[in-house]
Protein backbone atom coordinates (compact mmCIF):
# COMPACT_ATOMS: atom_id res chain seq x y z
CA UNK A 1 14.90 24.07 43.37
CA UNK A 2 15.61 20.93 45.05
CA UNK A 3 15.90 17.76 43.65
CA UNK A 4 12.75 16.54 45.29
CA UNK A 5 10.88 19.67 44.31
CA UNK A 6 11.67 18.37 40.76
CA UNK A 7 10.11 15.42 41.26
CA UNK A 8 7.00 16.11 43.26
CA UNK A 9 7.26 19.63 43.67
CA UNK A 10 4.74 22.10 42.93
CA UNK A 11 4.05 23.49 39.45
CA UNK A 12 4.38 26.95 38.55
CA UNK A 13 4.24 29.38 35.47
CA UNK A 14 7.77 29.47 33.37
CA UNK A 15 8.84 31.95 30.64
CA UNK A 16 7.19 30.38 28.28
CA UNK A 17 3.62 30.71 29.86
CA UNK A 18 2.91 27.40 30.26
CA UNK A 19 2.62 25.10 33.37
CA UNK A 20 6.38 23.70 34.61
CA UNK A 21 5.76 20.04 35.58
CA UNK A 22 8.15 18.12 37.88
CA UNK A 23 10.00 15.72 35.94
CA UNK A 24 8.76 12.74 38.10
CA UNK A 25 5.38 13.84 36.73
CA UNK A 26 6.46 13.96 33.22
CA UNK A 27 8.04 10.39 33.31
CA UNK A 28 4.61 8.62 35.48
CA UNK A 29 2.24 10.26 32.88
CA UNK A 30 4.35 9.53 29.85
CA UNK A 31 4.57 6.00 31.10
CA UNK A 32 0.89 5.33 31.71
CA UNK A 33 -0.09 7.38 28.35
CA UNK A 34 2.38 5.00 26.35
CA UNK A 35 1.72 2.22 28.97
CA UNK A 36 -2.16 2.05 28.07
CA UNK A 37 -1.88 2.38 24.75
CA UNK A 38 0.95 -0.23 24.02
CA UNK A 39 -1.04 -2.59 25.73
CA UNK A 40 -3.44 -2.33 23.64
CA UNK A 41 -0.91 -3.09 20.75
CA UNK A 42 0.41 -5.73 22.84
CA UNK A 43 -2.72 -8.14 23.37
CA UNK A 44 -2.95 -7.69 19.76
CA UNK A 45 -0.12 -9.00 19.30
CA UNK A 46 1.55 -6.13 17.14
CA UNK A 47 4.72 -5.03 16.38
CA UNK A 48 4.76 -2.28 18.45
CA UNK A 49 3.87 -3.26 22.19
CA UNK A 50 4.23 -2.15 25.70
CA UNK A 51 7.41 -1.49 25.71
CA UNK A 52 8.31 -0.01 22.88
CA UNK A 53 5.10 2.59 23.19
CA UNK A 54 6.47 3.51 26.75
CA UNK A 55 9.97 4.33 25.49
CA UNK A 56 8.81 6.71 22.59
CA UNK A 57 6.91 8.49 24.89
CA UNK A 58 10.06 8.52 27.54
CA UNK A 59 12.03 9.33 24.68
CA UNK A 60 9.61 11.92 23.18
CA UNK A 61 9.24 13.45 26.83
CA UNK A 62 13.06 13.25 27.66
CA UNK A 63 14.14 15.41 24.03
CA UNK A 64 10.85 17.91 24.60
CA UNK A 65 11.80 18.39 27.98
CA UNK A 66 15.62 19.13 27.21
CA UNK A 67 14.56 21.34 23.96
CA UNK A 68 12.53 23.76 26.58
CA UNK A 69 15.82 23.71 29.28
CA UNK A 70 18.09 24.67 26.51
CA UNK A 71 16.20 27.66 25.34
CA UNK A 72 15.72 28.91 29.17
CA UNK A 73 19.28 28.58 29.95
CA UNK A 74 20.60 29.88 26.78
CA UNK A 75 22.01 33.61 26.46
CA UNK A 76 19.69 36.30 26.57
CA UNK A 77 20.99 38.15 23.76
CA UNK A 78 20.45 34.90 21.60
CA UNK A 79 17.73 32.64 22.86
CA UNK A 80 17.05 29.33 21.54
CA UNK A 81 14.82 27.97 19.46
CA UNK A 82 12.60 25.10 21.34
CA UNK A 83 10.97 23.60 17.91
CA UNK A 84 14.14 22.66 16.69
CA UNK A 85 14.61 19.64 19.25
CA UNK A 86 10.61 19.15 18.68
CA UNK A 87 11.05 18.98 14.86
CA UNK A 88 13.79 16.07 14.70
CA UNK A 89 11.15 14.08 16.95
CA UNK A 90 8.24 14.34 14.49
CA UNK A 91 10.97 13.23 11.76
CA UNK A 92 12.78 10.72 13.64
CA UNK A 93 9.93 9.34 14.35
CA UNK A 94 8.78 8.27 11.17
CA UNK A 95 12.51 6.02 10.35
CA UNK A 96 11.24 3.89 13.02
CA UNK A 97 7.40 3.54 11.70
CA UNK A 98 8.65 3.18 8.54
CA UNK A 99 10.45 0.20 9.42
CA UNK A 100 7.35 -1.48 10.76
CA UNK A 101 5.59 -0.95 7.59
CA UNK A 102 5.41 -4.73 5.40
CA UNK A 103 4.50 -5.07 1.60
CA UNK A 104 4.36 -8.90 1.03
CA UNK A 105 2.52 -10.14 -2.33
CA UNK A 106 0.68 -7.15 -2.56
CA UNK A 107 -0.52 -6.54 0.41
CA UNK A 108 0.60 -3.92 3.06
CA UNK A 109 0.61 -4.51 6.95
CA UNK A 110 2.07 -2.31 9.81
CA UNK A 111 0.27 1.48 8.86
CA UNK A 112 -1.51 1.19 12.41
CA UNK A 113 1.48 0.11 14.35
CA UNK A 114 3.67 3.10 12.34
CA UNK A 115 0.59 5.23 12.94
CA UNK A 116 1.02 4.83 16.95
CA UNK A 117 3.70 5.22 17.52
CA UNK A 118 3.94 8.54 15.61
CA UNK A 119 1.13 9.49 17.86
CA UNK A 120 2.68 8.28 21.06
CA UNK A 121 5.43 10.68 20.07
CA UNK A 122 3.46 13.72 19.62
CA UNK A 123 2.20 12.68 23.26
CA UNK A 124 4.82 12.96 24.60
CA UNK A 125 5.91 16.13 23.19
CA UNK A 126 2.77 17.32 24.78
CA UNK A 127 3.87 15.96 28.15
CA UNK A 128 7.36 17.54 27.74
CA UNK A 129 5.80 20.58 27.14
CA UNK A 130 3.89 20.82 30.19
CA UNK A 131 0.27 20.06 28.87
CA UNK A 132 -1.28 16.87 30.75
CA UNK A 133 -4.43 17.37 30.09
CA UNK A 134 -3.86 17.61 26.25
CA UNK A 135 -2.48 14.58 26.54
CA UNK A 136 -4.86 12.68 28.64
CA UNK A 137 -7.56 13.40 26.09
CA UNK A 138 -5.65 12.14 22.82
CA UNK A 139 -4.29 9.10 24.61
CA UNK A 140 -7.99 8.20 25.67
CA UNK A 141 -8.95 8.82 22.06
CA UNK A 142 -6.39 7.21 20.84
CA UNK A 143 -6.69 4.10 22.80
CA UNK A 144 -10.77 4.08 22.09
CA UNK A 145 -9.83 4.42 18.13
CA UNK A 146 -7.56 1.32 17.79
CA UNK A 147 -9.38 -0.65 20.32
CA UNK A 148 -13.26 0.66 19.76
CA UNK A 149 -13.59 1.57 16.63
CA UNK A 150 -11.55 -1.87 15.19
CA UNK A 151 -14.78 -3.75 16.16
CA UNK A 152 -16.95 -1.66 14.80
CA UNK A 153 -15.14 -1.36 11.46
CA UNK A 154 -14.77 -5.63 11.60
CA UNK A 155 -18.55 -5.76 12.93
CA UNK A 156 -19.66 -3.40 9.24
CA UNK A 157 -17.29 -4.40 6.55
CA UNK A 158 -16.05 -7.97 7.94
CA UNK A 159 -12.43 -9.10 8.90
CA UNK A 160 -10.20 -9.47 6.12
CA UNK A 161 -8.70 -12.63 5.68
CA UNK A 162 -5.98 -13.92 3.04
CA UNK A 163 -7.69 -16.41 0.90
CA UNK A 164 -5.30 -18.68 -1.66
CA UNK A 165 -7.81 -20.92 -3.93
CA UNK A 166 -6.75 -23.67 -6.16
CA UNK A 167 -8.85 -24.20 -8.58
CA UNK A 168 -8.51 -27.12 -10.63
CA UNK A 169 -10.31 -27.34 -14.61
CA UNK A 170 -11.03 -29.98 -16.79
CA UNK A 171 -12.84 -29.33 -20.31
CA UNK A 172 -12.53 -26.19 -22.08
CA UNK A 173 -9.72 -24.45 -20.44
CA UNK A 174 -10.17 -21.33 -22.41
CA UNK A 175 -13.95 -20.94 -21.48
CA UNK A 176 -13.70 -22.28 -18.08
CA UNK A 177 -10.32 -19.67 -17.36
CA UNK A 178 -12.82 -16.83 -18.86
CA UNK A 179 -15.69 -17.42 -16.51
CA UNK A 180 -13.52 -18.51 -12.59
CA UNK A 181 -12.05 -14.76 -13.79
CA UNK A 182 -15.60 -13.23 -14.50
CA UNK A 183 -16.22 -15.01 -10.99
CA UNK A 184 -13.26 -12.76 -9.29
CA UNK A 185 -14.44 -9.88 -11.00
CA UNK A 186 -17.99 -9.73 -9.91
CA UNK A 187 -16.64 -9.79 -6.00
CA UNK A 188 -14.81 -6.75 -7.03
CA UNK A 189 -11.66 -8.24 -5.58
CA UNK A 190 -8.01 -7.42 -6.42
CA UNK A 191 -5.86 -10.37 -6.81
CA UNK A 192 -2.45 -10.12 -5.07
CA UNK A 193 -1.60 -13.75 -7.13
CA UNK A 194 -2.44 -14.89 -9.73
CA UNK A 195 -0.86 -18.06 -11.72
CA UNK A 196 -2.22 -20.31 -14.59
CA UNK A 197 -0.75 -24.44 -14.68
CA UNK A 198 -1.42 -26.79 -17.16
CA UNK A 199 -0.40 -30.58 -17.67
CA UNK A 200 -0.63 -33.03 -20.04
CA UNK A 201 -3.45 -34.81 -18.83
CA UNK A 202 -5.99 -31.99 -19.94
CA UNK A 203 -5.94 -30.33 -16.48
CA UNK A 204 -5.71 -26.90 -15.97
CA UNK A 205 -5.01 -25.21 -12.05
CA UNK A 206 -5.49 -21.36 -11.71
CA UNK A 207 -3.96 -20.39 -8.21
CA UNK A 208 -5.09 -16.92 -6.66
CA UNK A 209 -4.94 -15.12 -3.74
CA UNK A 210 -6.58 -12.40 -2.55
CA UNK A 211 -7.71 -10.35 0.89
CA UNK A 212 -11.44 -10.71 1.90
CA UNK A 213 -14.26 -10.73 4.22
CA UNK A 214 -15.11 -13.81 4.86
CA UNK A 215 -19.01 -13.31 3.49
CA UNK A 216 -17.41 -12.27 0.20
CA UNK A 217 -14.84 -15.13 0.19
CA UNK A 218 -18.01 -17.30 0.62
CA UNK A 219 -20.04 -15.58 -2.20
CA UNK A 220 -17.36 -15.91 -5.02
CA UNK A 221 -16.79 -19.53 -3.47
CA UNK A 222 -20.41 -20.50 -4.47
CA UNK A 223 -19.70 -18.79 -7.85
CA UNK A 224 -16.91 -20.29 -8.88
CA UNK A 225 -18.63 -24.22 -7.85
CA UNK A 226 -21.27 -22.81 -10.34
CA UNK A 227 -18.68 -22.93 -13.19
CA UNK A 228 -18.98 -26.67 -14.93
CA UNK A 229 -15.35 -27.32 -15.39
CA UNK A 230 -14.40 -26.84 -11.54
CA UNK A 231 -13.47 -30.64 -10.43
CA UNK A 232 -12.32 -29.66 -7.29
CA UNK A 233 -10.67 -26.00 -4.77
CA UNK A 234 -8.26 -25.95 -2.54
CA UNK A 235 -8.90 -23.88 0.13
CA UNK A 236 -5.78 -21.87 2.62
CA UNK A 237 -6.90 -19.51 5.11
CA UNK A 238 -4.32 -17.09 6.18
């Protein structure tokens, strides 16, 4: 086969009984697949963008597409194994999603981005493997989860915002402490922060902060003004 026969030639059954795709195929489908969905990631402004999408797939696509070679060029007598090439992917994979993964004050950021890129992967395993139309469909699905169904979730339970309140007491410090933390616990919220000052003018701060909707923010806002020793809060948005 010639080398433009590799890249635009026709397709045709291999040993393995699946469709042989021209490389140039391989590398323009793993491109767009990883193309549409990193820019998705990309106008989001996420960790994992255009870029870096395109290149797992490439990558995912390049090591696939080797694994099959190997095992149809090995020796008869003692053929090789193509899920051994596909196996380090899935694995290798997950070093570099685990290193987009943040825990900062309790809170965790990065799943989705770690999440897509393992998924961009096994797309392009499927492209290496000679199944376009398997991928086609997961990349569409993919791109309509992280960029459909996002809104939807944000349109039901509300973006989540970091909130960090200070609250400043005057009074009865014990009563007043009891009652902003009855406040917290009737928004069902956990607190990623939570620290108690006191001076010697009789003034007590709590400081807390916590991850909320922004209709529940306001809610336990309203309840904690309802508390008679609250002089003043500090509100950061985040």
């Amino acid at each position: 086969m010639t080398f433009v026969q590799m890249i635009v030639g026709q397709t045709e059954w291999n040993s393995l009984g699946t469709y042989w795709l021209p490389i140039g195929f391989k590398v323009v489908l793993s491109i767009i697949c990883g193309g549409v969905i990193g820019l998705e990631r990309e106008l989001k402004h996420k960790p994992a963008g255009l870029r870096t999408n395109i290149l797992i797939c490439l990558g995912a696509v390049l090591f696939t597409s080797l694994s099959v070679i190997i095992t149809e060029t090995a020796d008869p007598g003692r053929p090789g194994d193509p899920g051994r090439i596909a196996a380090q992917i899935v694995s290798g994979i997950g070093f570099l999603g685990g290193g987009m993964i943040i825990q900062s004050g309790g809170a965790v950021s990065g799943l989705t981005s770690a999440a897509t890129v393992w998924v961009v992967a096994a797309i392009g395993v499927c492209i290496g493997l000679g199944y376009p139309i398997m991928a086609t469909i997961f990349t569409v699905t993919v791109f309509f989860t992280l960029s459909i169904l996002s809104k939807v979730d944000n349109r039901l339970l509300g973006k989540l915002q970091c909130y960090e309140l200070t609250i400043y007491l005057s009074g009865n410090h014990t009563k007043s402490r009891s009652e902003v933390m009855s406040a917290f616990k009737q928004g069902d919220l956990e607190l990623t922060k939570l620290q108690v000052d006191e001076n010697g003018d009789g003034e007590c701060s709590i400081r807390v902060r916590y991850f909320a909707p922004e209709s529940r923010h306001l809610r336990i806002q309203a309840a904690l003004w309802g508390v008679p020793s609250v002089e003043r809060i500090n509100v950061v948005v985040s």
